[in-house]
PDB file of N, CA and C in Angstrom:
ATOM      1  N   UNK A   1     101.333  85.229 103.939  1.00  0.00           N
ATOM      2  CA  UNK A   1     100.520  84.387 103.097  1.00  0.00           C
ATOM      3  C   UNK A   1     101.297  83.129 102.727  1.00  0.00           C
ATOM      4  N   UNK A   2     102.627  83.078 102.221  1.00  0.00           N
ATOM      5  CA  UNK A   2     103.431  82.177 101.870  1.00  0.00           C
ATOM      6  C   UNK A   2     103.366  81.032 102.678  1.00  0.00           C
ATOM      7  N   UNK A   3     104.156  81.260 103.960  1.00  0.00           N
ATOM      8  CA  UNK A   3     104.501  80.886 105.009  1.00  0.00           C
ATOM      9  C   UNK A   3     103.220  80.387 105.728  1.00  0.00           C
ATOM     10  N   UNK A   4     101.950  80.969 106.257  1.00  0.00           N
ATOM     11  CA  UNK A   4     100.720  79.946 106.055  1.00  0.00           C
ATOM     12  C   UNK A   4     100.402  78.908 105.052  1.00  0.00           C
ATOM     13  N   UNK A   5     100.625  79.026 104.417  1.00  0.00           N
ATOM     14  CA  UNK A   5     100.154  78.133 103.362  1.00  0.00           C
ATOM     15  C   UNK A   5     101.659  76.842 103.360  1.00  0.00           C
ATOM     16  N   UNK A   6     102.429  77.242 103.584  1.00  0.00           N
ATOM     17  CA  UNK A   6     103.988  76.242 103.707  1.00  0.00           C
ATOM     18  C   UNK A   6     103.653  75.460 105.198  1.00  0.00           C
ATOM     19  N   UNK A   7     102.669  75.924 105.934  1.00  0.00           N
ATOM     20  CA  UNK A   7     102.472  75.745 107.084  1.00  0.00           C
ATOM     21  C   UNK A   7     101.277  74.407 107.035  1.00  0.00           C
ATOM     22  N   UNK A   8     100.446  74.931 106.121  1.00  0.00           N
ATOM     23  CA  UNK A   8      99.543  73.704 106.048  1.00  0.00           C
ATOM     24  C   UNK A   8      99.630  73.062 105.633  1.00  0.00           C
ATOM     25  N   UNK A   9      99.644  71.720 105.983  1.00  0.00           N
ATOM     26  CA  UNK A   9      99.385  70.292 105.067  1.00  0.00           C
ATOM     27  C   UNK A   9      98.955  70.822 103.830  1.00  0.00           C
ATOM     28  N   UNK A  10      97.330  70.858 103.973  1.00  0.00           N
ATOM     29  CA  UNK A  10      97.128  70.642 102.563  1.00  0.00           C
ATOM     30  C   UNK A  10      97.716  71.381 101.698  1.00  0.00           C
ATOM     31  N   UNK A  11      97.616  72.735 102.152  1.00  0.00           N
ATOM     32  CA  UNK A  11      98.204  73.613 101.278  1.00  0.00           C
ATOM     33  C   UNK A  11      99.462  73.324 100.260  1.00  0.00           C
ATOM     34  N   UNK A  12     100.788  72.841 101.422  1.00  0.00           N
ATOM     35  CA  UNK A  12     101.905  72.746 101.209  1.00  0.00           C
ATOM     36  C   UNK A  12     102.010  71.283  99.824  1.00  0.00           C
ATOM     37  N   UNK A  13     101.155  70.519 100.564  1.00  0.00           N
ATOM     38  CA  UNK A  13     101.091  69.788  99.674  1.00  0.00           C
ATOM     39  C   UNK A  13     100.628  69.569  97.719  1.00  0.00           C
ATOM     40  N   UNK A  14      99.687  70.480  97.905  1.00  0.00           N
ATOM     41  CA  UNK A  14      98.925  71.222  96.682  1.00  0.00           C
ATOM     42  C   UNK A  14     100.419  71.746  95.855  1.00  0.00           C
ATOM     43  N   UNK A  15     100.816  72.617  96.410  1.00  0.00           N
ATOM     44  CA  UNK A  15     102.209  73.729  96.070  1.00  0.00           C
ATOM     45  C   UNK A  15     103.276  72.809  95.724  1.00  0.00           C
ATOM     46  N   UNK A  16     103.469  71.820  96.628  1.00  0.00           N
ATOM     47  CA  UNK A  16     104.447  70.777  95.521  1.00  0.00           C
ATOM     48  C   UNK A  16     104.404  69.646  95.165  1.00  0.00           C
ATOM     49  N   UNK A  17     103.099  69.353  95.080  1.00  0.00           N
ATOM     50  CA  UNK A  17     102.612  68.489  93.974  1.00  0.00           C
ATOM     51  C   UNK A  17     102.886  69.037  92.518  1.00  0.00           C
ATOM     52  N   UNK A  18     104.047  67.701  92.074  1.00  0.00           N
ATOM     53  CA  UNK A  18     104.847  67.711  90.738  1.00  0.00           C
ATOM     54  C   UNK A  18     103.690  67.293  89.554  1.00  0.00           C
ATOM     55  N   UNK A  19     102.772  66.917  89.828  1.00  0.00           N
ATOM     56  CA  UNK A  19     101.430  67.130  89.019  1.00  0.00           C
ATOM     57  C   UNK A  19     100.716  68.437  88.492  1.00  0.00           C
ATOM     58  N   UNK A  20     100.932  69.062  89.236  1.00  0.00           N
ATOM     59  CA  UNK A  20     100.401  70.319  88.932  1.00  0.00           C
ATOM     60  C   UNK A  20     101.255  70.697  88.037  1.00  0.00           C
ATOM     61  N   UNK A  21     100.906  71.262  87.209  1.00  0.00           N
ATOM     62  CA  UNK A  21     101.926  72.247  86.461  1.00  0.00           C
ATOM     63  C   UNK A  21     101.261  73.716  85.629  1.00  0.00           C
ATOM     64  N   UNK A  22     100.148  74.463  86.510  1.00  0.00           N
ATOM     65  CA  UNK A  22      99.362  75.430  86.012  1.00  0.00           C
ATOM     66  C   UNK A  22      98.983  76.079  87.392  1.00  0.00           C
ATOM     67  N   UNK A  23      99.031  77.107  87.653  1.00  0.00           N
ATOM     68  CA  UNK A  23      98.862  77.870  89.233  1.00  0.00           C
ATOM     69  C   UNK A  23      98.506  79.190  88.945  1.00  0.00           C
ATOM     70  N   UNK A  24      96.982  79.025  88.912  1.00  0.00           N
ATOM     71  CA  UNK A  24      96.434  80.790  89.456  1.00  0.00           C
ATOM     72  C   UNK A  24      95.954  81.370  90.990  1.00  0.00           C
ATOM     73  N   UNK A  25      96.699  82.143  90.915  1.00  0.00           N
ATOM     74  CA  UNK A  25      96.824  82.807  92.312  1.00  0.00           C
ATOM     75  C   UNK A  25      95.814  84.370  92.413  1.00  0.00           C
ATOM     76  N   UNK A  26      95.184  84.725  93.119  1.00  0.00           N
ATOM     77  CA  UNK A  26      94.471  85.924  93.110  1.00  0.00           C
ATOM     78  C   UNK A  26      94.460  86.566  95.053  1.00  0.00           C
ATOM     79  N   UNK A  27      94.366  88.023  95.318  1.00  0.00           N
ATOM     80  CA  UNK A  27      93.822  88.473  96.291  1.00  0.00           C
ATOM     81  C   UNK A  27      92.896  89.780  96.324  1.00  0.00           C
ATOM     82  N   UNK A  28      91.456  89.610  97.280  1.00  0.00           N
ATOM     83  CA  UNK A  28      90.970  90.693  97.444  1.00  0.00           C
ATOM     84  C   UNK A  28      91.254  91.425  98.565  1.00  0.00           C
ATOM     85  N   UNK A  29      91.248  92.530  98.757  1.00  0.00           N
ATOM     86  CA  UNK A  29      91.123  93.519  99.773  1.00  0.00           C
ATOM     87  C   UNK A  29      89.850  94.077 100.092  1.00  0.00           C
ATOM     88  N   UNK A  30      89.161  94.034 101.705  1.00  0.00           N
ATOM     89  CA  UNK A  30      88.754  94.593 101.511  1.00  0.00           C
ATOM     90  C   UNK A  30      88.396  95.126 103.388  1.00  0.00           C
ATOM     91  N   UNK A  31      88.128  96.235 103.579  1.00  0.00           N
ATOM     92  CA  UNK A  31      88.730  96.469 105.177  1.00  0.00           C
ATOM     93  C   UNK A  31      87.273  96.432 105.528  1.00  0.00           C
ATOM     94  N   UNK A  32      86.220  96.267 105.190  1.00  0.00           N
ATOM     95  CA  UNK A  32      84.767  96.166 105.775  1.00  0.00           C
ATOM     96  C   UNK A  32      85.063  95.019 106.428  1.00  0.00           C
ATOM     97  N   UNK A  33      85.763  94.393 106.253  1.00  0.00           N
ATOM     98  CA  UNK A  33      85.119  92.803 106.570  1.00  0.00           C
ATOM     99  C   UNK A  33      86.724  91.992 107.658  1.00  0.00           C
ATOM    100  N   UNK A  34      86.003  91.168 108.427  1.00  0.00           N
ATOM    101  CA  UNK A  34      86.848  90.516 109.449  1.00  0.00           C
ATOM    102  C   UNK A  34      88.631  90.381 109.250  1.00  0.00           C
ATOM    103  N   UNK A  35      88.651  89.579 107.930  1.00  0.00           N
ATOM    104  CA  UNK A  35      90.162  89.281 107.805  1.00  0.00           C
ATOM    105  C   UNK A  35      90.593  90.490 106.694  1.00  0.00           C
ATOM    106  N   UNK A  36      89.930  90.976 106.115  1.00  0.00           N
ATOM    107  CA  UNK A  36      90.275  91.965 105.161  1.00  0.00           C
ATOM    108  C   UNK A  36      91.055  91.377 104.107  1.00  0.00           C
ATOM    109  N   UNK A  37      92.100  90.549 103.915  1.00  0.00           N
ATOM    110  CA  UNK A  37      92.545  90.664 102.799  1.00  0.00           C
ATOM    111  C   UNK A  37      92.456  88.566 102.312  1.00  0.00           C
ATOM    112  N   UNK A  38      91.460  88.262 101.361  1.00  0.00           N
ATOM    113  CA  UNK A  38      91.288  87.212 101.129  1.00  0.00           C
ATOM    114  C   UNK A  38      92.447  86.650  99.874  1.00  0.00           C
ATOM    115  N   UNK A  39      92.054  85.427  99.892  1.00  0.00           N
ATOM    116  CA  UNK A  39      93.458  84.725  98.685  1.00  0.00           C
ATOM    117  C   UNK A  39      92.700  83.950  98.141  1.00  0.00           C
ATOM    118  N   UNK A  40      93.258  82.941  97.101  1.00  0.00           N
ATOM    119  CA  UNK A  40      92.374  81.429  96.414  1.00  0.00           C
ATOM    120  C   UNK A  40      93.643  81.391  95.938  1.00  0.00           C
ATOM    121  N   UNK A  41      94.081  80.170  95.897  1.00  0.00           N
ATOM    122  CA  UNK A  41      94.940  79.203  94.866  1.00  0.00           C
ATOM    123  C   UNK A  41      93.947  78.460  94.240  1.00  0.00           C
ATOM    124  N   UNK A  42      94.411  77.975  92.499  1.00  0.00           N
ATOM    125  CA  UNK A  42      93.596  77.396  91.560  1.00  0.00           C
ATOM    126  C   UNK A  42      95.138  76.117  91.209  1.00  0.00           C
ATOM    127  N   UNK A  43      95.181  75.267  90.890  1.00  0.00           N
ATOM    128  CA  UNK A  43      95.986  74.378  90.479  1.00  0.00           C
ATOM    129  C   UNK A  43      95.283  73.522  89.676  1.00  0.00           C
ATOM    130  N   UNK A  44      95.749  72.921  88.390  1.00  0.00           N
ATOM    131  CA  UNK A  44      95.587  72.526  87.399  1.00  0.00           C
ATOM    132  C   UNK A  44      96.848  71.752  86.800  1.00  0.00           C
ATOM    133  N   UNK A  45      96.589  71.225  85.481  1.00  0.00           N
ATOM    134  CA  UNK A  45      97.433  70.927  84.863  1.00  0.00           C
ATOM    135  C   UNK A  45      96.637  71.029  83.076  1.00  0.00           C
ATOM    136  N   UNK A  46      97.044  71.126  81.645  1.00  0.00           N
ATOM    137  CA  UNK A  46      96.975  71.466  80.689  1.00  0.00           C
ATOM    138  C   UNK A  46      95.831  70.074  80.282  1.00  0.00           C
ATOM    139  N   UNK A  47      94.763  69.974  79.731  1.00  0.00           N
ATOM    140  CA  UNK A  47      94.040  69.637  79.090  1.00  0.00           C
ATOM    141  C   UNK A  47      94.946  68.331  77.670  1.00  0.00           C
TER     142      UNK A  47
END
């Protein structure tokens, strides 16, 4: 998961963007389905 995401542009870029400073991370599992195990990154910064 890491390492994809270090892999993509955007991704990588999101991840160290010094703007951000708030990061929710989540994964589902689930084996019915094609890739089985999904992700979302959320990035933010404080209001």
């Amino acid at each position: 998961m890491d390492d994809g995401w270090l892999k993509s542009d955007s991704h990588c870029a999101n991840l160290m963007n010094p703007n951000f400073t708030e990061l929710g991370m989540a994964m589902i599992k689930d084996e019915s389905t094609k890739y089985i195990h999904y992700w979302t990154q959320n990035f933010g910064t404080p209001r």
